[in-house]
PDB file of N, CA and C in Angstrom:
ATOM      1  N   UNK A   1     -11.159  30.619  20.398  1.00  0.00           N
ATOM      2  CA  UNK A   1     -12.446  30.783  19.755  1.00  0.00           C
ATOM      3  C   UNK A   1     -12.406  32.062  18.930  1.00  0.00           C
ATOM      4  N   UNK A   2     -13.318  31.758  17.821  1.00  0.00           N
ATOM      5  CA  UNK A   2     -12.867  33.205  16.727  1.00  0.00           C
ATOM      6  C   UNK A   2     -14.174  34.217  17.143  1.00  0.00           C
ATOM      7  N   UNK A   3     -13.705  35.487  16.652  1.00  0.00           N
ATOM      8  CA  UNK A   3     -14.813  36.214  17.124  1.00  0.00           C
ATOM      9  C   UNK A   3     -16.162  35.635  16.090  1.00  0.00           C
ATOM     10  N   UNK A   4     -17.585  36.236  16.708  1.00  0.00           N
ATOM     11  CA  UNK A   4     -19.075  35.375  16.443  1.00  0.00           C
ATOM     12  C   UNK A   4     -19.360  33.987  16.471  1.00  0.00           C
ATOM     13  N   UNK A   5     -18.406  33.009  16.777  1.00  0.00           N
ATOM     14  CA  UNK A   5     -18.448  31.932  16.878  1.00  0.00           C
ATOM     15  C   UNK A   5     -19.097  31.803  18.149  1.00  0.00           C
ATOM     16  N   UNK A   6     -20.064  30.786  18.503  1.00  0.00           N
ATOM     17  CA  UNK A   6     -20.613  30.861  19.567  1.00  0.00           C
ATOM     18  C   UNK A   6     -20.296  29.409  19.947  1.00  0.00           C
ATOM     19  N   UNK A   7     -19.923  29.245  21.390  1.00  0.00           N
ATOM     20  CA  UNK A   7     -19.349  28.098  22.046  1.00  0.00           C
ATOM     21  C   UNK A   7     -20.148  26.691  21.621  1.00  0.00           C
ATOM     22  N   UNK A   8     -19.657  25.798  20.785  1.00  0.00           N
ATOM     23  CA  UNK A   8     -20.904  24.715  20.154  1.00  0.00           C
ATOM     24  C   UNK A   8     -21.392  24.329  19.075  1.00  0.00           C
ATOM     25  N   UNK A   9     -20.891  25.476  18.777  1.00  0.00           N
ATOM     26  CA  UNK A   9     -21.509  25.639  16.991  1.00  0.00           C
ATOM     27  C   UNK A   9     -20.404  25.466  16.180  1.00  0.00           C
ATOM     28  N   UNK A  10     -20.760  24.430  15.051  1.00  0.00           N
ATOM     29  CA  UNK A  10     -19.816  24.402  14.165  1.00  0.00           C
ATOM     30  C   UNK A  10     -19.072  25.223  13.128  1.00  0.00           C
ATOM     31  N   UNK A  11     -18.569  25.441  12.504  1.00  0.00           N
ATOM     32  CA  UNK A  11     -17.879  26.349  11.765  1.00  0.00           C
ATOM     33  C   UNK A  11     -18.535  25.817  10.365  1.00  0.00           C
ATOM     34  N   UNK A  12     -18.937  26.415   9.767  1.00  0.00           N
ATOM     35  CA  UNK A  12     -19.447  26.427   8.233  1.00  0.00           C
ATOM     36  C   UNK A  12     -18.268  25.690   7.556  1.00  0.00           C
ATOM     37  N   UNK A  13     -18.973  25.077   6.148  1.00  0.00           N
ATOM     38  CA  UNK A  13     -17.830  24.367   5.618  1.00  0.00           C
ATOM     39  C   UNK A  13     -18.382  25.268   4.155  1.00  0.00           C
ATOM     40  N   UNK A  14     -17.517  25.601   3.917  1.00  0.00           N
ATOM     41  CA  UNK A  14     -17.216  26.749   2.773  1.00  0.00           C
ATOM     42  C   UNK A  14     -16.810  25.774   1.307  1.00  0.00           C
ATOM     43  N   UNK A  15     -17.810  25.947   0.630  1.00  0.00           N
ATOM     44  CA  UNK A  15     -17.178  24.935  -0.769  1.00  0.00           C
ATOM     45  C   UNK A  15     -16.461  26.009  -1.580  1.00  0.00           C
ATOM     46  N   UNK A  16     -15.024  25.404  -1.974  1.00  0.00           N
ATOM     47  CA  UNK A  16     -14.016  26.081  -2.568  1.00  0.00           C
ATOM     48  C   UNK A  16     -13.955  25.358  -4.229  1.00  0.00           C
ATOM     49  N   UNK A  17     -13.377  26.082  -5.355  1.00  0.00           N
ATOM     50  CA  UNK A  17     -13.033  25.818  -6.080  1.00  0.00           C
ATOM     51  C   UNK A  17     -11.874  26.408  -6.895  1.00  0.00           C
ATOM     52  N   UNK A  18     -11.077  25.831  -7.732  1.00  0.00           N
ATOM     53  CA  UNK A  18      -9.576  26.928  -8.433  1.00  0.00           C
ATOM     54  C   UNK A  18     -10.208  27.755  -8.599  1.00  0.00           C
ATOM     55  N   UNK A  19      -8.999  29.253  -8.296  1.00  0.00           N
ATOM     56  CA  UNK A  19      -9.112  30.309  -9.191  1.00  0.00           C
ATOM     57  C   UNK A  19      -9.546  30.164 -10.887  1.00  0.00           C
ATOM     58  N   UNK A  20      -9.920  30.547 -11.150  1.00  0.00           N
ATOM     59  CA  UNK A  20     -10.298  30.310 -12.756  1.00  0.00           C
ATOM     60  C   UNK A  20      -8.899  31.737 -13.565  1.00  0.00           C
ATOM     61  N   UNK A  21      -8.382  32.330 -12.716  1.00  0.00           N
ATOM     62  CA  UNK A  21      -7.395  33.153 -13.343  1.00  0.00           C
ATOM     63  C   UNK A  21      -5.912  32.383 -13.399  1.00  0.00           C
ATOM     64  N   UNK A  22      -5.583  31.680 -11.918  1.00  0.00           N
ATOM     65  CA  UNK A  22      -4.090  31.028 -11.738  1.00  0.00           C
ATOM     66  C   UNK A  22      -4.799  29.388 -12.083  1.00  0.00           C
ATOM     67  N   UNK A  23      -5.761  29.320 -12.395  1.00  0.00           N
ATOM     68  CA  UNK A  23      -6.234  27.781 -12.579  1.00  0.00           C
ATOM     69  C   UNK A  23      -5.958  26.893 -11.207  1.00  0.00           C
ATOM     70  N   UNK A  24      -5.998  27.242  -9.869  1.00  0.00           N
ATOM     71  CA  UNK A  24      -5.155  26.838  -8.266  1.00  0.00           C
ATOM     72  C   UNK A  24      -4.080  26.724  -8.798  1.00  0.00           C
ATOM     73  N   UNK A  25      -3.236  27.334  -9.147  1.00  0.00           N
ATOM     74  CA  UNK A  25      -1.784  27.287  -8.734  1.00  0.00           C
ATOM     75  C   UNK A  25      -1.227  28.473  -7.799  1.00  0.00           C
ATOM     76  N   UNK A  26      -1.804  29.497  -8.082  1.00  0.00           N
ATOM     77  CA  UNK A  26      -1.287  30.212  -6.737  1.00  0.00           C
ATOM     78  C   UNK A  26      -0.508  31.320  -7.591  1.00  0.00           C
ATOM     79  N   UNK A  27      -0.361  30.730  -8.678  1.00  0.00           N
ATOM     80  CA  UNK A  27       0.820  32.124  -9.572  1.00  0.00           C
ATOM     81  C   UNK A  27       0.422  31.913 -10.511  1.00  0.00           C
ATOM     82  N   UNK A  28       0.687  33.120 -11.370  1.00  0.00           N
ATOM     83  CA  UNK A  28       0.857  33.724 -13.040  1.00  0.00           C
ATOM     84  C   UNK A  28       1.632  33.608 -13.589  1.00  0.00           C
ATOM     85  N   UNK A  29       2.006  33.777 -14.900  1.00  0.00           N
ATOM     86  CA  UNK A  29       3.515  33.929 -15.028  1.00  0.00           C
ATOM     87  C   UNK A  29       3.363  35.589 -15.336  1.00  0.00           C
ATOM     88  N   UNK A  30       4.862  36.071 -15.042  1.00  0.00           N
ATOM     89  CA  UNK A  30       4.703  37.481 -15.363  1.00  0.00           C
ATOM     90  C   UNK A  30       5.734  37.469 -17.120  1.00  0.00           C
ATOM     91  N   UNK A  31       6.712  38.384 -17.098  1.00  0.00           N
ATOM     92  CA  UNK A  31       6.788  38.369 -18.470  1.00  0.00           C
ATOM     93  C   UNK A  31       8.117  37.464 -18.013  1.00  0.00           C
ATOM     94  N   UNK A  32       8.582  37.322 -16.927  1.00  0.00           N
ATOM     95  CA  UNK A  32       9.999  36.957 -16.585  1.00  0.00           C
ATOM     96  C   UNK A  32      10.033  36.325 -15.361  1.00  0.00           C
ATOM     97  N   UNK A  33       8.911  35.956 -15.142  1.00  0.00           N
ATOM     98  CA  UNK A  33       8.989  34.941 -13.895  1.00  0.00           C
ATOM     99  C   UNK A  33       7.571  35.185 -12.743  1.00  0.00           C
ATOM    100  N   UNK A  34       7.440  34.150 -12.449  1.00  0.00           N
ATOM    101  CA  UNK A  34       6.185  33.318 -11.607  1.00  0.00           C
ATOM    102  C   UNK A  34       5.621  35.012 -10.757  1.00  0.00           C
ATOM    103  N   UNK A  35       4.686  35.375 -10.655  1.00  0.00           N
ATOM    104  CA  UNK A  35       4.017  35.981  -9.505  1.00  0.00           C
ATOM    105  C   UNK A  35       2.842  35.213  -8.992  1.00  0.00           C
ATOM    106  N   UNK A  36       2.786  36.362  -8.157  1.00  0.00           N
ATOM    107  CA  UNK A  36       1.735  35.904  -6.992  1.00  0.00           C
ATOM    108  C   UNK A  36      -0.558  36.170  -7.985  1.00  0.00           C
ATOM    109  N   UNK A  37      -0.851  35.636  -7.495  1.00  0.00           N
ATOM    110  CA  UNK A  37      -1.898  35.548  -8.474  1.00  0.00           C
ATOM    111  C   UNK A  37      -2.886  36.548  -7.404  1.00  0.00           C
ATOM    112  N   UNK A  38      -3.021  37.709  -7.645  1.00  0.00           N
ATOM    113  CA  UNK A  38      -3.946  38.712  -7.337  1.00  0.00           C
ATOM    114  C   UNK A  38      -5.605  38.589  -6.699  1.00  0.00           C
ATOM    115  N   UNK A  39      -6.085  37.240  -7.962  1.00  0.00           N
ATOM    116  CA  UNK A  39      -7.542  37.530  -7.683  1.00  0.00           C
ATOM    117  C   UNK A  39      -7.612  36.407  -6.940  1.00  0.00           C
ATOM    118  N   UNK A  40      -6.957  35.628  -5.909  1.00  0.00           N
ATOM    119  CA  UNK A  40      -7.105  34.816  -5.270  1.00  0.00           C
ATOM    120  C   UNK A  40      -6.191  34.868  -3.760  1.00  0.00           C
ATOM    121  N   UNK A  41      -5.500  36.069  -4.064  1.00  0.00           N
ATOM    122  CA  UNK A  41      -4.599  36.220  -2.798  1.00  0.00           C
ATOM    123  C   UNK A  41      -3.157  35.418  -2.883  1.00  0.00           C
ATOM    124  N   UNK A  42      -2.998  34.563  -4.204  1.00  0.00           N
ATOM    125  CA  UNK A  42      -1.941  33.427  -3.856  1.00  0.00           C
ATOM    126  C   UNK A  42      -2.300  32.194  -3.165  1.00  0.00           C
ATOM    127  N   UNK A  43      -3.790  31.989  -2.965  1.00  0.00           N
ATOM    128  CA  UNK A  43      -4.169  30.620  -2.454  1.00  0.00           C
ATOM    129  C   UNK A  43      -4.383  29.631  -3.669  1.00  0.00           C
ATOM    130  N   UNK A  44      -4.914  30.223  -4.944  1.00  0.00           N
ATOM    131  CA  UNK A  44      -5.409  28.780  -5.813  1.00  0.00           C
ATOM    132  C   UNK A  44      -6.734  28.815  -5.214  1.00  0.00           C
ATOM    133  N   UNK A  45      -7.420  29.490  -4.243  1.00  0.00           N
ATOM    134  CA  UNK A  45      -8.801  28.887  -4.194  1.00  0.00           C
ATOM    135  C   UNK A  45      -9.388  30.033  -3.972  1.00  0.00           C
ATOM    136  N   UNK A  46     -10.793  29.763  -4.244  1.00  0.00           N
ATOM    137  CA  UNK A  46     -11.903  31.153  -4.505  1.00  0.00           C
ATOM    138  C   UNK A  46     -13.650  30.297  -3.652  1.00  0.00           C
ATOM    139  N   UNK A  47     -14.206  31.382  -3.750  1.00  0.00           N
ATOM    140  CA  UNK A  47     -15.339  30.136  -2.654  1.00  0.00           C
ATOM    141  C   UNK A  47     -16.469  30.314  -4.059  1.00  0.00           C
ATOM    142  N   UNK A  48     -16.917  29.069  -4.099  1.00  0.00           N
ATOM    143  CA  UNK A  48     -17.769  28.324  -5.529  1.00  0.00           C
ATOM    144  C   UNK A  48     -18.750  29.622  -5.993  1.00  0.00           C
ATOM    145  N   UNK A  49     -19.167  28.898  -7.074  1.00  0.00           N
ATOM    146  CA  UNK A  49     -19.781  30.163  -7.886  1.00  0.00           C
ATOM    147  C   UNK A  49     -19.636  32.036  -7.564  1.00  0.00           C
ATOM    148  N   UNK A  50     -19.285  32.220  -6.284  1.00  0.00           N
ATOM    149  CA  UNK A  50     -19.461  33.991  -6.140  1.00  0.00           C
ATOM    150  C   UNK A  50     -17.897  33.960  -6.565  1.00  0.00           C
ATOM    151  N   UNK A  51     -16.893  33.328  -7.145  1.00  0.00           N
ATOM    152  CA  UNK A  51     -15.776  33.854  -6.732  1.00  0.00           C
ATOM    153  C   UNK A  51     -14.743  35.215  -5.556  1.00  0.00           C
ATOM    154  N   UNK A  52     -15.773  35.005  -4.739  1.00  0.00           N
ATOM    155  CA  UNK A  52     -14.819  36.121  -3.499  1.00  0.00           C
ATOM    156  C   UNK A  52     -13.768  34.891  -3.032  1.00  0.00           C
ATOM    157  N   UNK A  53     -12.841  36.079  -2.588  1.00  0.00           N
ATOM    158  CA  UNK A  53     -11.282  35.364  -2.023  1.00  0.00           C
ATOM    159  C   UNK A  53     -12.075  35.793  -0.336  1.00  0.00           C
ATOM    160  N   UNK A  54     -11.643  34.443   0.221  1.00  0.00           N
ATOM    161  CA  UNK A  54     -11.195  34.622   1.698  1.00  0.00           C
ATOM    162  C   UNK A  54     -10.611  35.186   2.487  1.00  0.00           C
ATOM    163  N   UNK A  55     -10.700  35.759   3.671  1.00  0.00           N
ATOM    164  CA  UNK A  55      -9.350  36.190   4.636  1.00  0.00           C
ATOM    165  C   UNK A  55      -8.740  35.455   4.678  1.00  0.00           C
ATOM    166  N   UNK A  56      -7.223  35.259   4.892  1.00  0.00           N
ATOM    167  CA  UNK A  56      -6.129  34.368   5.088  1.00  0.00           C
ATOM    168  C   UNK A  56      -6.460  33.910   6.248  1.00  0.00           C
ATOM    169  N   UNK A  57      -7.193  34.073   7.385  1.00  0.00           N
ATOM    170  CA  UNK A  57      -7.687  33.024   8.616  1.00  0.00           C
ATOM    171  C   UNK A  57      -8.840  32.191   8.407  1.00  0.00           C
ATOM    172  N   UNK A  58      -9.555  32.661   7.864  1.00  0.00           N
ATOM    173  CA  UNK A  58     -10.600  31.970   7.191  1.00  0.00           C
ATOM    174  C   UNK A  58     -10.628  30.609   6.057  1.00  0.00           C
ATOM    175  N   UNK A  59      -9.255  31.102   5.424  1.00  0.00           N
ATOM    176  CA  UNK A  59      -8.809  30.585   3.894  1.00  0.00           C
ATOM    177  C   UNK A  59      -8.113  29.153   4.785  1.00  0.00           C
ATOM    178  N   UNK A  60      -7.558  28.955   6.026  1.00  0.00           N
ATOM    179  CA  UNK A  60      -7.240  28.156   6.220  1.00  0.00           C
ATOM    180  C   UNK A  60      -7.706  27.666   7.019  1.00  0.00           C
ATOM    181  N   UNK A  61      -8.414  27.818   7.807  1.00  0.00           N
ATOM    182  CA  UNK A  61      -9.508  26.944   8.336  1.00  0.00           C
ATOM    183  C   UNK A  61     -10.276  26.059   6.982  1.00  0.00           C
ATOM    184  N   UNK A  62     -10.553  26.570   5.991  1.00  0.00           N
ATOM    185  CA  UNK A  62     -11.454  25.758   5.395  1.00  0.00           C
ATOM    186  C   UNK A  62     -10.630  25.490   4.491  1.00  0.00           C
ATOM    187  N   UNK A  63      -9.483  25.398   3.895  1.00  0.00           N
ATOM    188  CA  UNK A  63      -8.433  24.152   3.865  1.00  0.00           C
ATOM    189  C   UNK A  63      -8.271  23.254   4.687  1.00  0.00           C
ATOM    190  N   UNK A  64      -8.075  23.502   5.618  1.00  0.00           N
ATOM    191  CA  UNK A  64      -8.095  22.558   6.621  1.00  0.00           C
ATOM    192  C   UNK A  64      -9.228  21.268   6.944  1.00  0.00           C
ATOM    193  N   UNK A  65     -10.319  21.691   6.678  1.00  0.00           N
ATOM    194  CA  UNK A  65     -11.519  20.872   6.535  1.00  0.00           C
ATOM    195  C   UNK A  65     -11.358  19.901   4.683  1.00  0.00           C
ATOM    196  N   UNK A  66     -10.830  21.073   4.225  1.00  0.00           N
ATOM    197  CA  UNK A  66     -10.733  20.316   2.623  1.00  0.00           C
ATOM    198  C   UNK A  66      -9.867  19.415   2.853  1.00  0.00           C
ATOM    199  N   UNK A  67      -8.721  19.487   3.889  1.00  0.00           N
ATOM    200  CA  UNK A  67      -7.682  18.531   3.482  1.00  0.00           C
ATOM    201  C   UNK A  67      -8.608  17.041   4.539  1.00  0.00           C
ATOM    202  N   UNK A  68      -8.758  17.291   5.501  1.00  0.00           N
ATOM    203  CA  UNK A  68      -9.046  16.589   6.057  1.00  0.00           C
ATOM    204  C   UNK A  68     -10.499  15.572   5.378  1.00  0.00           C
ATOM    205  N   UNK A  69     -11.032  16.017   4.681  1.00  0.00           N
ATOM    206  CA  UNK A  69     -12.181  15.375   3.651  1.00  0.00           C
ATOM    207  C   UNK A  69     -11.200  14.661   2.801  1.00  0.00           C
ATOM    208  N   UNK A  70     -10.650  15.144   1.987  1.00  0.00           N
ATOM    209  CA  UNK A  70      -9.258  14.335   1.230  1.00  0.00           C
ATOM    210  C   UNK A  70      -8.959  13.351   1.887  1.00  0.00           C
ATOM    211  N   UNK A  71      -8.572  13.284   3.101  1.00  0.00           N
ATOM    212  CA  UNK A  71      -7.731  12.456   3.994  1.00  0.00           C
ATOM    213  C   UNK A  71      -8.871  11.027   4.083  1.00  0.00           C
ATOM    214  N   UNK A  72      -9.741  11.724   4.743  1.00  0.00           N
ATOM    215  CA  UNK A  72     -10.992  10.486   4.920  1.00  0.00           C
ATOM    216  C   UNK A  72     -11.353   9.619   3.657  1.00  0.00           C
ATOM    217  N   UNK A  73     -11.263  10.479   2.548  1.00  0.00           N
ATOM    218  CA  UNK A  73     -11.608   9.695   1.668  1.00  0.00           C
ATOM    219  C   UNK A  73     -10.392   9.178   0.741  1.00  0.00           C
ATOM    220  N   UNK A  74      -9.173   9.377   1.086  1.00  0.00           N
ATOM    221  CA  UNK A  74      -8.145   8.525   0.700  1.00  0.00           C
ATOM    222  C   UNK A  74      -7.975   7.442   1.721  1.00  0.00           C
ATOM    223  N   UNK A  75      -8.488   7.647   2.837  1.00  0.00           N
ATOM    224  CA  UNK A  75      -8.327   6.464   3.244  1.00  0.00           C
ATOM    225  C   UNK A  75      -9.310   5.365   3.103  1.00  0.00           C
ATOM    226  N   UNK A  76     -10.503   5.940   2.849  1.00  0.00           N
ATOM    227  CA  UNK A  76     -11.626   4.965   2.662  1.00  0.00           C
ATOM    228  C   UNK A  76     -11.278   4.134   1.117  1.00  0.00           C
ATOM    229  N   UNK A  77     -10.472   4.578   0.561  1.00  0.00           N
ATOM    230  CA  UNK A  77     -10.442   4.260  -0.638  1.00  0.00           C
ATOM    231  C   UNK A  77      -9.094   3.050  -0.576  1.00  0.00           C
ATOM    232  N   UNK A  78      -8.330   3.383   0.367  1.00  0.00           N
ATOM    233  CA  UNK A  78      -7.037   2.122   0.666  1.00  0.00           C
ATOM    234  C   UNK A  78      -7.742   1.390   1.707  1.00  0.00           C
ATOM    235  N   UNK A  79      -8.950   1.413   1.654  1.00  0.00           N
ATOM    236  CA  UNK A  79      -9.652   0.536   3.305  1.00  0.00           C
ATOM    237  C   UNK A  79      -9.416  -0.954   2.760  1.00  0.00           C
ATOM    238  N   UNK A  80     -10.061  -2.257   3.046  1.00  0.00           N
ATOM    239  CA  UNK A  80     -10.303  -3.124   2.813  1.00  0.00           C
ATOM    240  C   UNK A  80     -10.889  -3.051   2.411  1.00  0.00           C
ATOM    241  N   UNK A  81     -11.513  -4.100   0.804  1.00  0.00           N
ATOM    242  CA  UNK A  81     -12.361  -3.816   0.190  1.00  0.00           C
ATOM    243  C   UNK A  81     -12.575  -5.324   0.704  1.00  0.00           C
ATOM    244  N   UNK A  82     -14.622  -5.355   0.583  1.00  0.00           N
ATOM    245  CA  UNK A  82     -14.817  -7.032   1.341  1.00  0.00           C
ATOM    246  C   UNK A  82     -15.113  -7.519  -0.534  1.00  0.00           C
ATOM    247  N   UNK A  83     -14.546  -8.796  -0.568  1.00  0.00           N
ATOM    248  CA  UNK A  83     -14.621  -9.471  -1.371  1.00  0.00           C
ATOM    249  C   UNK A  83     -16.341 -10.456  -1.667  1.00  0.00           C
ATOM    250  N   UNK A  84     -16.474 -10.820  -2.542  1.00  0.00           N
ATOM    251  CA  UNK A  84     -17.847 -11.290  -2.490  1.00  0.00           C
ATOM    252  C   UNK A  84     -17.693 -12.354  -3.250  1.00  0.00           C
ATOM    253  N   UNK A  85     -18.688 -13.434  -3.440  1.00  0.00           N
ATOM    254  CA  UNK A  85     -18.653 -14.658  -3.935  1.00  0.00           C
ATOM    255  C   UNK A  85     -17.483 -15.165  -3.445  1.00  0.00           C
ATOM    256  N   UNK A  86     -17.100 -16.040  -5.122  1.00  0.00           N
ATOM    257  CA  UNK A  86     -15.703 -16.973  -4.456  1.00  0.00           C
ATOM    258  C   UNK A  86     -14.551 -16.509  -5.024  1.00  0.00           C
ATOM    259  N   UNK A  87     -14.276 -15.016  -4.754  1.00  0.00           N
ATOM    260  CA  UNK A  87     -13.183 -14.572  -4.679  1.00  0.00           C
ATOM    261  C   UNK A  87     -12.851 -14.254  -3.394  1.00  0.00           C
ATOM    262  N   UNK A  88     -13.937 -14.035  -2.661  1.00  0.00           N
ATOM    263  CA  UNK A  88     -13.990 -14.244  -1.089  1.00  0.00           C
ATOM    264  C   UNK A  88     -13.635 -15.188  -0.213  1.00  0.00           C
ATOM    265  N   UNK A  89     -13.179 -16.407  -1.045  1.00  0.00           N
ATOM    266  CA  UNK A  89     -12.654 -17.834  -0.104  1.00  0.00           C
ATOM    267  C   UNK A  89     -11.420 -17.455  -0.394  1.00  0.00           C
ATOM    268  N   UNK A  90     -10.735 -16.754  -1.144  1.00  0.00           N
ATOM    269  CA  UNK A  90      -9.320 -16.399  -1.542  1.00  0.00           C
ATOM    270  C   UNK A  90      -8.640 -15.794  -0.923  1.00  0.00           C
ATOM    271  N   UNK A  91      -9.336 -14.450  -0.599  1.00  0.00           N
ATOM    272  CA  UNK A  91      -8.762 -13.313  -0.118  1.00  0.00           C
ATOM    273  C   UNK A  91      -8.489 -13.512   1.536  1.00  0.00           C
ATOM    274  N   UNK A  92      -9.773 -14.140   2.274  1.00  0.00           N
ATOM    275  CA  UNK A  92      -9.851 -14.403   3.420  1.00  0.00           C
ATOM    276  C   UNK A  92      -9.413 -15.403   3.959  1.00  0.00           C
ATOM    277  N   UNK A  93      -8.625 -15.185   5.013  1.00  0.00           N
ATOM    278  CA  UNK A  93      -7.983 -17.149   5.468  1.00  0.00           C
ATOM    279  C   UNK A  93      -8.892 -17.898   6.132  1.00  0.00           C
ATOM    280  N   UNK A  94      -9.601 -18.885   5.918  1.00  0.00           N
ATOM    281  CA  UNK A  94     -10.284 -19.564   7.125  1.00  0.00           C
ATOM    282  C   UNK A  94      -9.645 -20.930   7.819  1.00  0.00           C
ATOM    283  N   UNK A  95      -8.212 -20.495   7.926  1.00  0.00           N
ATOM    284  CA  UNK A  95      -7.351 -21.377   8.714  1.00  0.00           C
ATOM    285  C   UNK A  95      -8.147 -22.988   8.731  1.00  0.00           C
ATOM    286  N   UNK A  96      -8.345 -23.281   7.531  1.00  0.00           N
ATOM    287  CA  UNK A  96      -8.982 -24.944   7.562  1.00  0.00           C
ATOM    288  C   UNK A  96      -7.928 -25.590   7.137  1.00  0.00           C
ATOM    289  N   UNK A  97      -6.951 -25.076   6.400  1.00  0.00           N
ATOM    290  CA  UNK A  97      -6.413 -26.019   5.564  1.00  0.00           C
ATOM    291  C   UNK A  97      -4.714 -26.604   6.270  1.00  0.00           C
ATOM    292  N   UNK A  98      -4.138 -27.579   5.934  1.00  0.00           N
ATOM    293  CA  UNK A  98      -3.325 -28.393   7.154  1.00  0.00           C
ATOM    294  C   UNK A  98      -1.959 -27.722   7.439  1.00  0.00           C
ATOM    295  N   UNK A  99      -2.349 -27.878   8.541  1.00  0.00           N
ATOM    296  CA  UNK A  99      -1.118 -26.805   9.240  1.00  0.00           C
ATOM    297  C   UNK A  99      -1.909 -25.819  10.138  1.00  0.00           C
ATOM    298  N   UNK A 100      -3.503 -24.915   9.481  1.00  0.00           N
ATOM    299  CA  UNK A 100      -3.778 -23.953   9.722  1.00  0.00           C
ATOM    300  C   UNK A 100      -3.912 -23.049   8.669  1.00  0.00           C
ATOM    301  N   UNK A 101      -3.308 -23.455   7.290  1.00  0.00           N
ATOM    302  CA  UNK A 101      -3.376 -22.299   6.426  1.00  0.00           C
ATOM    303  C   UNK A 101      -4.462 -22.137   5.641  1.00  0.00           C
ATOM    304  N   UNK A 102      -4.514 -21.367   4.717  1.00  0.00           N
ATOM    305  CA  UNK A 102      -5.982 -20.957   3.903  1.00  0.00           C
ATOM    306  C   UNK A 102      -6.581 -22.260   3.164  1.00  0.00           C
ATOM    307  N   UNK A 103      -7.386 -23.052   3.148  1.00  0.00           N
ATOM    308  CA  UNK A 103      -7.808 -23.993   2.935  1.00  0.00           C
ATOM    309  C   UNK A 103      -8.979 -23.055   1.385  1.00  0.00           C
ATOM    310  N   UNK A 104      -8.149 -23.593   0.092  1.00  0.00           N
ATOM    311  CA  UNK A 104      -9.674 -22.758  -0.747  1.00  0.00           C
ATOM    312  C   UNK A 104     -10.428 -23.810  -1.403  1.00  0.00           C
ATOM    313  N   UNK A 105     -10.047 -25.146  -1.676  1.00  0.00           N
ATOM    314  CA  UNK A 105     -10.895 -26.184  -1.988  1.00  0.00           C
ATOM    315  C   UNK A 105     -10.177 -26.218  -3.648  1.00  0.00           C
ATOM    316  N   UNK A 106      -9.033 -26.206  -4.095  1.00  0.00           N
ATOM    317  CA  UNK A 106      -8.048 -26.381  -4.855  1.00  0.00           C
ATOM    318  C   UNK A 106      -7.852 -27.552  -5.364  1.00  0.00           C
TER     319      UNK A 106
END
């Protein structure tokens, strides 16, 4: 448990957006090769409109919630999509047809 967290209580979900200096990449270029991007710590992320950088314990906890929102909604997005009308006799088998197989009225 982190310190002020009180046993129960959820952890704030912190809306992040790119650095507007490394654009989220995390680096600059210098005159001769990649650095570390200053006004963001090297994360690529800044918290929305105030641009303040995070503590690095903080910064990943609420990555962590970002990725996991990502996750949910990549998967909702490869879910099954339900078909409607009669593209719906297509997609779905209703084992009528002989043998058992998809019967679509063909």
């Amino acid at each position: 448990m982190h310190k002020g967290q009180a046993p129960g209580y959820k952890r704030e979900r912190i809306e992040l957006e790119p650095c507007s200096v490394c654009r989220g990449k995390a680096v600059v270029m210098g005159l001769f090769y990649e650095l570390v991007c200053t006004e963001c710590n090297g994360s690529g992320w800044v918290v929305r409109d105030s641009k303040l950088v995070l503590s690095l314990d903080e910064l990943v906890t609420q990555l962590s919630f970002k990725l996991q929102q990502t996750e949910r909604e990549i998967a909702a997005l490869k879910g099954p999509t339900k078909a409607v009308g009669p593209q719906r006799q297509y997609e779905q088998s209703n084992r009528l047809g002989a043998g058992g197989i998809n019967y679509t009225g063909d």
